[in-house]
C-alpha atoms as a PDB file:
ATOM      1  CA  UNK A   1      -6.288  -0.828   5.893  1.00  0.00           C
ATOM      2  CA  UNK A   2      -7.213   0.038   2.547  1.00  0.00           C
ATOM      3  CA  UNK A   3      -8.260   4.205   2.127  1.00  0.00           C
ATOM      4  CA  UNK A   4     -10.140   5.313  -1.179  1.00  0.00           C
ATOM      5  CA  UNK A   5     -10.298   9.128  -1.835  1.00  0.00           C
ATOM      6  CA  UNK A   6     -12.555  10.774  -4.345  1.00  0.00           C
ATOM      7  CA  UNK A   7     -11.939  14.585  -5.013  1.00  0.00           C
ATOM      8  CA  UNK A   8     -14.973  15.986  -6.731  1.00  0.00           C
ATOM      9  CA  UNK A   9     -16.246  19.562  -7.657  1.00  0.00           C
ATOM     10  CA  UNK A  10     -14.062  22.869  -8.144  1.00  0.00           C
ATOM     11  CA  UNK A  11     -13.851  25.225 -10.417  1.00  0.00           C
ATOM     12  CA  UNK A  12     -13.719  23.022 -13.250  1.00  0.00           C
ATOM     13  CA  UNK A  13     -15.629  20.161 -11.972  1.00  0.00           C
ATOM     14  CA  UNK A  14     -13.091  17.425 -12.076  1.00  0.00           C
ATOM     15  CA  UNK A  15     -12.769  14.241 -10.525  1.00  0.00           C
ATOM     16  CA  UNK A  16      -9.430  13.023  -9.177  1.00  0.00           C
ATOM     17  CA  UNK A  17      -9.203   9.407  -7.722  1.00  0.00           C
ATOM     18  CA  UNK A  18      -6.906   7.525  -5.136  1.00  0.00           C
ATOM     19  CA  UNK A  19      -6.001   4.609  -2.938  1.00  0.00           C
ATOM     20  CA  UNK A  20      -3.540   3.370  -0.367  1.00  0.00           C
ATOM     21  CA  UNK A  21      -3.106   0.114   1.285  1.00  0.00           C
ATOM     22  CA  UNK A  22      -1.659   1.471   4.611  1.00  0.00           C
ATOM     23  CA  UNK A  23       0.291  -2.110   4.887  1.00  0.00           C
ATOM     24  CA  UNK A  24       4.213  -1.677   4.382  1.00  0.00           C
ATOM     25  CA  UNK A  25       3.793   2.204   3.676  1.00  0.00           C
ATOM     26  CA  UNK A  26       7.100   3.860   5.724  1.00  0.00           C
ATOM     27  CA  UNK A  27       4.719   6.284   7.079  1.00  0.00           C
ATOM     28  CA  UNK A  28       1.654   3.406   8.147  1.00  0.00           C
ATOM     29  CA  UNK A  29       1.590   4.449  11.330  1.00  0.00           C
ATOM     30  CA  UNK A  30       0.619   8.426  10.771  1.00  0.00           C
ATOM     31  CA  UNK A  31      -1.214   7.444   8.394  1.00  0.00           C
ATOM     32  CA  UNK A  32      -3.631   5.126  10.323  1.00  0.00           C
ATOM     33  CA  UNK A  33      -3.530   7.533  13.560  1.00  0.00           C
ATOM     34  CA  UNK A  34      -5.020  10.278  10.639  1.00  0.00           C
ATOM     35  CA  UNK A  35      -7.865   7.753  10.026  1.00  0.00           C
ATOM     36  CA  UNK A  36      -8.649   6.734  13.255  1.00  0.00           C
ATOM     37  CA  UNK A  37      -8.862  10.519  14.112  1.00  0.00           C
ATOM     38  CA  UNK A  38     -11.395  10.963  11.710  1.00  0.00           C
ATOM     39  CA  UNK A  39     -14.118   9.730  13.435  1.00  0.00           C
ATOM     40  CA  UNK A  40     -13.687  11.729  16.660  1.00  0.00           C
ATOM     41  CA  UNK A  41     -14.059  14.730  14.694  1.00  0.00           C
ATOM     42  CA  UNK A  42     -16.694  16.835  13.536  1.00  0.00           C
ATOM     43  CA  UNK A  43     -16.277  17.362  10.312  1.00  0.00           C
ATOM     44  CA  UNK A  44     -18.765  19.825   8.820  1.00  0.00           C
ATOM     45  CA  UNK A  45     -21.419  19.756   6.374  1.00  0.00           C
ATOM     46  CA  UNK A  46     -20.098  18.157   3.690  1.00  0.00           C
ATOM     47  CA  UNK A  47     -21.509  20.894   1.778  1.00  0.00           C
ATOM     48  CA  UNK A  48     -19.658  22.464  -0.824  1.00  0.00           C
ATOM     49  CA  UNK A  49     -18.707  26.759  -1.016  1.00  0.00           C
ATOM     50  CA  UNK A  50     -19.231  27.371  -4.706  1.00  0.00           C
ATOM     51  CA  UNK A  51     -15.627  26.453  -6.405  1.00  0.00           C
ATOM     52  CA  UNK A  52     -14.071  24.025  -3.995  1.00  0.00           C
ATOM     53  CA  UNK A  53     -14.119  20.379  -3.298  1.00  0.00           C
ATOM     54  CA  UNK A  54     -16.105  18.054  -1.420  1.00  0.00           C
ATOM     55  CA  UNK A  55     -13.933  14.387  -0.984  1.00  0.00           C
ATOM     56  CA  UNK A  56     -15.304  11.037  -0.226  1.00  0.00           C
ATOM     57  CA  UNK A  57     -13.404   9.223   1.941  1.00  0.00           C
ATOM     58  CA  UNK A  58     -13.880   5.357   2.488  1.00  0.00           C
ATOM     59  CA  UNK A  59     -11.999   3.252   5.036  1.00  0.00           C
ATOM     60  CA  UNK A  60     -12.012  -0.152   4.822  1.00  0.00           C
ATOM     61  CA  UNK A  61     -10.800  -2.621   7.263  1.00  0.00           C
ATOM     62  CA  UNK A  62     -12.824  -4.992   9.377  1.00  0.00           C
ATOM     63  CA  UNK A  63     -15.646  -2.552   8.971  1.00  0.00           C
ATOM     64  CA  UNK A  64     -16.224   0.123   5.941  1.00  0.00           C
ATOM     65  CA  UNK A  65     -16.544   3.528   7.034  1.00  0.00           C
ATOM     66  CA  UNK A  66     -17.196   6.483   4.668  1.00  0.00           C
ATOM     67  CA  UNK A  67     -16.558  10.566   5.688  1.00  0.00           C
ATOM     68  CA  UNK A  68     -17.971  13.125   3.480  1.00  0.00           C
ATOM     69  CA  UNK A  69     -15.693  16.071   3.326  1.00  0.00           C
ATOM     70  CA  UNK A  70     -15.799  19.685   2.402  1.00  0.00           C
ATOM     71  CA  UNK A  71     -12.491  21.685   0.986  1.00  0.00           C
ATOM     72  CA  UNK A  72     -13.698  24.995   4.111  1.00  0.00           C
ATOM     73  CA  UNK A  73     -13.681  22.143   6.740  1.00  0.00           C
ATOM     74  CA  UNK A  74     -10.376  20.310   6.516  1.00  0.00           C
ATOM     75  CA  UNK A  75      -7.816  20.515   9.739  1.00  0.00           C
ATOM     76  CA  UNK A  76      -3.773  20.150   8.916  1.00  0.00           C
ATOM     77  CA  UNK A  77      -3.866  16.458   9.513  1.00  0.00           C
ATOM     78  CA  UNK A  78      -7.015  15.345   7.334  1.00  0.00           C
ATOM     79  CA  UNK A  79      -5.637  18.040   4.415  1.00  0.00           C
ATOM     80  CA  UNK A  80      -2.349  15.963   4.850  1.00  0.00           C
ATOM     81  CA  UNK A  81      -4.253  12.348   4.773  1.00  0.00           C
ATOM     82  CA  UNK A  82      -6.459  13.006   1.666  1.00  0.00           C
ATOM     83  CA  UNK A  83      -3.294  14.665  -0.330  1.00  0.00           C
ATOM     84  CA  UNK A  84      -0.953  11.716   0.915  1.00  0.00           C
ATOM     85  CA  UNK A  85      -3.870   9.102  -0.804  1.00  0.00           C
ATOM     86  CA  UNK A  86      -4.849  11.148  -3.739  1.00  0.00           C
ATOM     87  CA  UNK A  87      -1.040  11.551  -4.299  1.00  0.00           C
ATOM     88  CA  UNK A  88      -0.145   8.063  -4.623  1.00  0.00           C
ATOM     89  CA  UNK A  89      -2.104   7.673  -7.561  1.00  0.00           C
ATOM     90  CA  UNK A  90       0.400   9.858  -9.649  1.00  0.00           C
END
């Protein structure tokens, strides 16, 4: 499964970009479990508070499925999933 983050909007209005293939990660496992948890959950407006981030979130596998997300309306495990993509990037 290939997951596609886009951070937008902050303070300074930057855009930060990542991608995983879950395939031969150590961690695949957690990692899919986090996605597959997404869509069980409500996950908010997807509106922005003024100065934090809204992230885009695109799964694809057999099917392409894209979560907007606000910075106020992140749980532990979907805080862990977009850090864990955006940080593979670096």
């Amino acid at each position: 499964m290939i997951v596609s983050v886009t951070r937008s909007g902050g303070f300074a209005g930057l855009i930060h970009q990542g991608e995983l293939d879950t395939t031969g990660q150590p961690d695949a496992d957690r990692l899919e479990a986090a996605v597959r948890a997404l869509g069980a959950k409500d996950l908010g407006s997807g509106r922005p508070q003024p100065d934090r981030y809204v992230y885009r979130l695109e799964v694809r596998d057999a099917d392409t499925t894209i979560h907007i997300v606000a910075e106020q309306d992140l749980d532990e495990a979907t805080a862990w999933l977009l850090d864990r993509v955006l940080g593979s990037e670096a």
